[in-house]
Protein backbone atom coordinates (compact mmCIF):
# COMPACT_ATOMS: atom_id res chain seq x y z
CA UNK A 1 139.19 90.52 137.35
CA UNK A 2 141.30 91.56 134.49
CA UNK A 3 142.44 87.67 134.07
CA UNK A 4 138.79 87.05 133.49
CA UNK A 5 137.85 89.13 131.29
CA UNK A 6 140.86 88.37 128.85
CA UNK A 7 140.12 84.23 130.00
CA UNK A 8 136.45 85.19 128.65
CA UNK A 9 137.42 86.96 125.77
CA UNK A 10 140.22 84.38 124.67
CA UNK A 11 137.16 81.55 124.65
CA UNK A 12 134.95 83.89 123.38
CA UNK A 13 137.24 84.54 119.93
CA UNK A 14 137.85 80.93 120.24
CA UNK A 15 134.37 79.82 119.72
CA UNK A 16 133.94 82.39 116.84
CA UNK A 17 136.98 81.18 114.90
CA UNK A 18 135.65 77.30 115.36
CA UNK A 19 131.85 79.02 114.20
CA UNK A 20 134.18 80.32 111.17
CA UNK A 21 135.84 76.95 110.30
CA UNK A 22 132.69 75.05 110.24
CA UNK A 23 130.84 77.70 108.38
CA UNK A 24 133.18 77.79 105.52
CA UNK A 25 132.58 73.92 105.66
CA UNK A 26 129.14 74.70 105.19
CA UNK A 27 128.28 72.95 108.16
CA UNK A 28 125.52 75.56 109.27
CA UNK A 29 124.79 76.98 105.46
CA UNK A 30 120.97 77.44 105.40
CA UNK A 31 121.46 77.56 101.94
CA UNK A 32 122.00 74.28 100.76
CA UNK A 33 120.75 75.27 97.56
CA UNK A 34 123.75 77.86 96.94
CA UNK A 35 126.21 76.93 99.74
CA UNK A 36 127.44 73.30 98.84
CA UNK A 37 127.44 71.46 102.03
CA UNK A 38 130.63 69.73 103.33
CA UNK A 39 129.43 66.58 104.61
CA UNK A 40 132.36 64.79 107.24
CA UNK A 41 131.53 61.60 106.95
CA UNK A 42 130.24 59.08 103.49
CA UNK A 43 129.62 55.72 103.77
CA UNK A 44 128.93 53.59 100.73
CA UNK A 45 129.16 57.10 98.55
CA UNK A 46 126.28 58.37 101.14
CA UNK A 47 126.77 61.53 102.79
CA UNK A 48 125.90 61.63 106.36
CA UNK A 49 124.27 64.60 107.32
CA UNK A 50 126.36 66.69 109.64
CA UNK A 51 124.15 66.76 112.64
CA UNK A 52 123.40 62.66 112.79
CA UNK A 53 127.55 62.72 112.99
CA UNK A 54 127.24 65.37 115.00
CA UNK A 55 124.93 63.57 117.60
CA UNK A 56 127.53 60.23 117.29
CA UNK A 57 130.54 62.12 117.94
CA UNK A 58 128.65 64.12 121.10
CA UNK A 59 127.58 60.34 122.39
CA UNK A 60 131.43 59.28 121.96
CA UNK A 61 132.47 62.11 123.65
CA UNK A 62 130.01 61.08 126.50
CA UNK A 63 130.91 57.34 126.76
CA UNK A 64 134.69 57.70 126.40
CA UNK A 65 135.44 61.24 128.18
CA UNK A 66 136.26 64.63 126.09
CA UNK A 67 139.96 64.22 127.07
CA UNK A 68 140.05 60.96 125.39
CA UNK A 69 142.37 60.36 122.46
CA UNK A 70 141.23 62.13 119.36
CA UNK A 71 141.03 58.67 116.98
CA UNK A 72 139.25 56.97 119.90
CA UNK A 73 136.53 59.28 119.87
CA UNK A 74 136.23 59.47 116.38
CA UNK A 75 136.42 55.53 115.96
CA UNK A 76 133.61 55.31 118.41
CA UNK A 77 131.70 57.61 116.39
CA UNK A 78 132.33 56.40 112.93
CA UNK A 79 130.86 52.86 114.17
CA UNK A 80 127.94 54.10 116.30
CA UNK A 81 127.17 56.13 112.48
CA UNK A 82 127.98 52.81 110.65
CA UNK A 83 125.12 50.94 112.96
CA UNK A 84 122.56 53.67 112.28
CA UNK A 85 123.52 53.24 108.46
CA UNK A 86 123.24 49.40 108.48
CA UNK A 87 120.18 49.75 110.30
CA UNK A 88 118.01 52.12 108.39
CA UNK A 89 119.39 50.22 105.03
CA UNK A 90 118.60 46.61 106.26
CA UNK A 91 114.97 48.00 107.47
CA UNK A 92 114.31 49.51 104.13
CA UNK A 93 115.61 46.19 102.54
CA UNK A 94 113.25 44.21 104.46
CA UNK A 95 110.05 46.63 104.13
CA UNK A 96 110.25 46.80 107.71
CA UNK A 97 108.08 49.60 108.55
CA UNK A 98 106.99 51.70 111.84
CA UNK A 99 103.45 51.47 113.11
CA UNK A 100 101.50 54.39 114.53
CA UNK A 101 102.60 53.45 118.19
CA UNK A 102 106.17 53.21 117.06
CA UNK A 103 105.84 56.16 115.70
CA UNK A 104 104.46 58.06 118.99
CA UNK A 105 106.79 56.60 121.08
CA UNK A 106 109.47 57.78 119.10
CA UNK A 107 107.81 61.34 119.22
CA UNK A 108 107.29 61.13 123.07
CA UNK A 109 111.61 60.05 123.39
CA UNK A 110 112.14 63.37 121.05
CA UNK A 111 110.27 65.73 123.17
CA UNK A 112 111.57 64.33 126.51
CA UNK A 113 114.90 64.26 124.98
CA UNK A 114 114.77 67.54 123.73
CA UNK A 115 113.16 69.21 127.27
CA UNK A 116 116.53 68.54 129.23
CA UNK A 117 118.72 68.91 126.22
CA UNK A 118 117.54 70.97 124.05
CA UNK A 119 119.78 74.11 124.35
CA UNK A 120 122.85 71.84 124.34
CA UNK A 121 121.59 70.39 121.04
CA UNK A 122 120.31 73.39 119.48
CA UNK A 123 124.41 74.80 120.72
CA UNK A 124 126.06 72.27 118.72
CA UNK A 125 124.34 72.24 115.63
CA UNK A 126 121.58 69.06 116.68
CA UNK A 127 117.63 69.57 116.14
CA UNK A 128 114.58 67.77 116.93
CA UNK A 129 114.85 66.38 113.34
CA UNK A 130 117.99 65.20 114.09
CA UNK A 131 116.99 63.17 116.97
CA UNK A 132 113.89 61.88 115.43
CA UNK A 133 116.45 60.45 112.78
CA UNK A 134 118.38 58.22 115.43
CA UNK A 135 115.71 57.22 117.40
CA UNK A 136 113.46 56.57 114.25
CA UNK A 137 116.54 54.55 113.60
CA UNK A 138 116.26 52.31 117.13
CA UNK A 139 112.76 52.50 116.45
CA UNK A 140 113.83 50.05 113.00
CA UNK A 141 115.99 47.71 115.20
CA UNK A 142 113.25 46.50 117.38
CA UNK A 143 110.70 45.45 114.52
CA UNK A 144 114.01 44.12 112.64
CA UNK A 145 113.97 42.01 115.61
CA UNK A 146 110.43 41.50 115.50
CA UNK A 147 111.00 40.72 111.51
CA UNK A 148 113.45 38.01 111.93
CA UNK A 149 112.85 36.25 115.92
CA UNK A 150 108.73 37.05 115.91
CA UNK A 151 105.37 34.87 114.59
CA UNK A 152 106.55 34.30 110.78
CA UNK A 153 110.38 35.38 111.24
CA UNK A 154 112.83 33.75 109.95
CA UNK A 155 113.89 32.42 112.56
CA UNK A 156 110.88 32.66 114.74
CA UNK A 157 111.30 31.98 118.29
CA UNK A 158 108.19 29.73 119.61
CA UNK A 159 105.16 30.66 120.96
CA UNK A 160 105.84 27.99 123.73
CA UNK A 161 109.50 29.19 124.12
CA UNK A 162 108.37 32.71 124.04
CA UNK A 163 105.62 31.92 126.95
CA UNK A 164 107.71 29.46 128.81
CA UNK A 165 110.00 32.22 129.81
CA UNK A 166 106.71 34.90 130.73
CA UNK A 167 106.44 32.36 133.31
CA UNK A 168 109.41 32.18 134.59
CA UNK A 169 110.64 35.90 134.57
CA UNK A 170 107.25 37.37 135.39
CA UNK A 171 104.19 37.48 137.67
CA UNK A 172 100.64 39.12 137.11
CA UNK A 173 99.34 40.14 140.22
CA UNK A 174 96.91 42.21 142.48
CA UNK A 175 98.22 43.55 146.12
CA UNK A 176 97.59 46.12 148.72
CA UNK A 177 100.27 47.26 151.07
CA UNK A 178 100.87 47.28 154.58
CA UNK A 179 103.62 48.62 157.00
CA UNK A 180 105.37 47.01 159.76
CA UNK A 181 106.45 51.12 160.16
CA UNK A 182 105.70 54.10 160.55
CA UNK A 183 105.91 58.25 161.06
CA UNK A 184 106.47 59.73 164.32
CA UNK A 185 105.98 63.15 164.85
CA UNK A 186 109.12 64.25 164.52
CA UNK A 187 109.75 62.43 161.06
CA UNK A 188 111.75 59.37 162.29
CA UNK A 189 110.69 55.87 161.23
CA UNK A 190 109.26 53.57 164.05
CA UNK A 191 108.76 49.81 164.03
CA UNK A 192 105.31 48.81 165.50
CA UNK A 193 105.31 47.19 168.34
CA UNK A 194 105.11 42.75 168.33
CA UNK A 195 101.39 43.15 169.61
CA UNK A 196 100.68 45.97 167.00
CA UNK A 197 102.15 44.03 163.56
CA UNK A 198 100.52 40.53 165.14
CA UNK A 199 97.08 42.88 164.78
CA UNK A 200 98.14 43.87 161.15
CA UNK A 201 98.70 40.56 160.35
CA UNK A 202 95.52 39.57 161.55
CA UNK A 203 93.47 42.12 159.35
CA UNK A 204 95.33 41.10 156.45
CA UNK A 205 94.51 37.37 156.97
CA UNK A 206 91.04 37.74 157.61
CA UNK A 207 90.64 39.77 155.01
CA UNK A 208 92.61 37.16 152.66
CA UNK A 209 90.36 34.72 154.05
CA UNK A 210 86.90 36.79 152.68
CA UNK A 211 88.36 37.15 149.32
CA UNK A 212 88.86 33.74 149.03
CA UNK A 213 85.49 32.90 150.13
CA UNK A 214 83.96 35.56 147.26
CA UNK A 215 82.91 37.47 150.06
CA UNK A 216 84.69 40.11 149.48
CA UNK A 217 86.53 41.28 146.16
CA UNK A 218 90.25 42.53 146.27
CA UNK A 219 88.68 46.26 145.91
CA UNK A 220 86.31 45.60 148.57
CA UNK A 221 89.03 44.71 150.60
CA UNK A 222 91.72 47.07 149.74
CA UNK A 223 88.40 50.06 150.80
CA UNK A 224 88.10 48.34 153.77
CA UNK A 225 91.89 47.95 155.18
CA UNK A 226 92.36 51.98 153.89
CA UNK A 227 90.07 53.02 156.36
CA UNK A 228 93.43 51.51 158.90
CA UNK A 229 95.81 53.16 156.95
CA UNK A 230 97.05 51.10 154.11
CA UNK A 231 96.37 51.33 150.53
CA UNK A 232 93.44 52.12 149.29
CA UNK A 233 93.71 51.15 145.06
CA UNK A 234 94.40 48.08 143.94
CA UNK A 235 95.45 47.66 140.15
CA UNK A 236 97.18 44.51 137.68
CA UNK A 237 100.62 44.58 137.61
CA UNK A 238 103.04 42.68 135.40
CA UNK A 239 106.56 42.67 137.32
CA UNK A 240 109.89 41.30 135.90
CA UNK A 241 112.29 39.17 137.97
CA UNK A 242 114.90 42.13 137.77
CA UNK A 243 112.42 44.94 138.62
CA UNK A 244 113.71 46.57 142.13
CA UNK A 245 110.41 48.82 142.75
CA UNK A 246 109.06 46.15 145.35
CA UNK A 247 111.39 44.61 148.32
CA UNK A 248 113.83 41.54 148.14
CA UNK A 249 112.31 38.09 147.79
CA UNK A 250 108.73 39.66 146.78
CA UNK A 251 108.78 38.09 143.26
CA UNK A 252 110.19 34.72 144.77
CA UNK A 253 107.09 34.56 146.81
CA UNK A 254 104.51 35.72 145.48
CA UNK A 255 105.59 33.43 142.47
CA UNK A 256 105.11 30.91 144.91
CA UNK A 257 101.88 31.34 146.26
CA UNK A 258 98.90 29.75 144.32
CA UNK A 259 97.18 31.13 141.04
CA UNK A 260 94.28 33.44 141.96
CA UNK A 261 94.14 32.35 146.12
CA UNK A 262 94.39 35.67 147.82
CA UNK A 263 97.49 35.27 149.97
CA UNK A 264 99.66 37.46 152.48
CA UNK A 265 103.31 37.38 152.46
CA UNK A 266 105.68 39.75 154.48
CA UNK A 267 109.15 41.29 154.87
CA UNK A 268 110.97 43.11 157.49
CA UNK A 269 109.39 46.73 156.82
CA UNK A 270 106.05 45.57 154.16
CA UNK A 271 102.83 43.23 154.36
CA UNK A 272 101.25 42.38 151.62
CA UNK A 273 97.96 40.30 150.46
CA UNK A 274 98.36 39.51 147.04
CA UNK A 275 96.37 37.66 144.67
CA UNK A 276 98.27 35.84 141.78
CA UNK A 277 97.14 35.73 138.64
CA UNK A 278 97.58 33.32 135.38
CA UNK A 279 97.93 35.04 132.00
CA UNK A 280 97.88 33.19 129.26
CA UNK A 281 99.15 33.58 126.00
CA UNK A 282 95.86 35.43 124.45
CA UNK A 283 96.18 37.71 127.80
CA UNK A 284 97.15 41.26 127.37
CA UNK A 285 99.76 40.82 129.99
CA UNK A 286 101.88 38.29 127.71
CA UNK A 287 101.30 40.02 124.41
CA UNK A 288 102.54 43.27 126.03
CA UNK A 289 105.72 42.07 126.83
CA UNK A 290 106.55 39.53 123.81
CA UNK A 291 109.00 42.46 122.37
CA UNK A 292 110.77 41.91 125.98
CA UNK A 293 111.00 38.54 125.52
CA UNK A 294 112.35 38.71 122.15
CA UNK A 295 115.12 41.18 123.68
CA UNK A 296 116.21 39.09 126.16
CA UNK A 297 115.89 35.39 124.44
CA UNK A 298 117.81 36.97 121.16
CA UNK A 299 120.55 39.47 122.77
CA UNK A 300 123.15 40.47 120.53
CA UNK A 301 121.85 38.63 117.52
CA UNK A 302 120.16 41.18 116.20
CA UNK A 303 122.82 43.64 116.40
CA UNK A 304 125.37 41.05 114.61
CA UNK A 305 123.16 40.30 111.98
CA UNK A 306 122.73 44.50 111.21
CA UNK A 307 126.39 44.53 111.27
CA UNK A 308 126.91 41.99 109.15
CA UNK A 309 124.35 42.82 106.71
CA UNK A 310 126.46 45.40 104.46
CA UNK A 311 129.80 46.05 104.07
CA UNK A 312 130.92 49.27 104.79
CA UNK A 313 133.31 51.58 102.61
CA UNK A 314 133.71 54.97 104.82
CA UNK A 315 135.45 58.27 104.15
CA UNK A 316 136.28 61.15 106.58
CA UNK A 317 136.72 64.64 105.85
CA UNK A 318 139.34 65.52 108.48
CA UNK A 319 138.73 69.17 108.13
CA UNK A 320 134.83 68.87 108.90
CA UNK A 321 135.34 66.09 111.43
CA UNK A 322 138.03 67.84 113.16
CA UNK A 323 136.20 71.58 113.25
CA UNK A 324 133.34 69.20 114.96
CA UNK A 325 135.39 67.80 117.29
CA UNK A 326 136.51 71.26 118.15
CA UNK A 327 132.86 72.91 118.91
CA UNK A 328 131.99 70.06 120.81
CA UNK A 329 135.08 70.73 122.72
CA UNK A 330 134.38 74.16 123.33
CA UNK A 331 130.59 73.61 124.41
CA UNK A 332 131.54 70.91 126.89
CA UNK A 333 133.76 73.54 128.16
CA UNK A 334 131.75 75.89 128.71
């Protein structure tokens, strides 16, 4: 008991002293004004606010492990800061601006950010300002790559490139679920019998076959097969190759199955009658995900040309950087 109370005491001074150092830095002044603040990093003669470092140096911390070498973890930092420098400068050299949804989304990141973090930010010296910062700054790399690869760029990937690979990597479609499965009473899955999926195949044929005869619409028929047990909504979905939420080999055949025929396709556990569609490049389904074509058909282009689009003189006050290092330390301790 004794050893505990010293062991809590010990961190306890610990923290204060650290709380002391950065102080006289004038890390946590909230008097700007009077207190001059002790910025630990400047690039290009700019000082970067203490909590944006702060934040960089926490993510290094993350990636690379607190035990990790000192100059690793502040080399990590000092370039993730560098990239959020670049970034913010080439965007403001370009007039590259945020729209209203940009600007939501990077709201809606903040609060969900801040819900599971926030006492561990507010701990170590990081607010909600401070996150709006970096992801403001993210926020700039995506319409920089908008502002160089989109309509107009620079060097503007093609409309037909852009849509050649929405049809490869993606599929528009309608479906309602069946199970080959199911619950017994005491909560263990159960394969149907042969003669019970043959009759679920059956239903979801015949009602394949009314849809396709504009007898019945996918609604109608998704109302109908509910009343057996299977799903009762039906909405448009865009899915990517890579998604995972449906089973192995869905996207490969439903790809395959004819543009707006109502077909059923199965797997060891699911049924499904689908109905394909064919967005085109005016749909809402394309436009939605040109950014996520420009992601993937760029890569790392956009990130070279950021880095390469300033040159960066840097300078690091050890004190500050080091009394940083040392809370962050102490918190992931704790």
């Amino acid at each position: 008991m004794k050893k505990t109370v010293l062991s809590n005491l010990k961190r306890k001074i610990s923290f204060v002293l650290i709380i002391a150092v950065l102080a006289s830095s004038g890390i946590f002044s909230s008097c700007a004004s009077v207190v001059p603040v002790s910025s630990a990093l400047t690039l290009n003669g700019v000082a970067i606010s203490n909590d944006v470092f702060t934040y960089f140096m926490d993510v290094a911390m993350t990636e690379l492990g607190a035990n990790t070498d000192e100059n690793a973890i502040f080399t990590k930092a000092i370039g993730l800061t560098e990239t959020y420098f670049k970034t913010n400068s080439l965007a403001k050299k370009c007039g590259v601006s945020l729209s209203t949804a940009n600007k939501a989304a990077v709201s809606e990141k903040v609060n969900a950010y801040w819900g599971i973090y926030g006492e561990y930010y507010t701990s170590i010296g990081i607010s909600k300002e401070t996150l709006t910062k970096v992801f403001t700054a993210e926020a700039y790399r995506n319409q920089l790559l908008v502002h160089f690869y989109g309509e107009g760029g620079e060097e503007e990937i093609s409309t037909a490139t852009m849509y050649a690979y929405f049809k490869m990597h993606y599929i528009v479609f309608q479906a309602i679920n069946g199970y080959f499965t199911y619950m017994d009473d005491n909560g263990n899955t159960v394969v149907h019998t042969p003669n019970e999926i043959e009759e679920i195949i059956i239903k979801f044929q015949n009602m394949a076959s009314l849809v396709n005869a504009n007898e019945k619409t996918m609604e109608e028929a998704a109302d109908f097969l509910a009343a057996s047990g299977y799903s009762s909504s039906v909405v448009t979905l865009v899915l990517s190759k890579d998604d995972t939420s449906y089973p192995p080999g869905f996207f490969e055949k439903v790809k395959a199955t004819k543009a707006r025929v109502a077909s059923v396709i199965g797997t060891n556990e699911y049924i499904f009658l689908v109905l394909r569609g064919d967005a085109g490049v005016t749909s809402d389904y394309y436009l939605e995900k040109r950014e996520d074509i420009l992601k993937a058909l760029v890569g790392d282009k956009i990130d070279i040309k950021i880095n390469d689009s300033l040159e960066i003189q840097k300078e690091l006050d050890g004190k500050v950087s080091d009394s940083i290092l040392a809370l962050l330390k102490q918190e992931k301790a704790d």
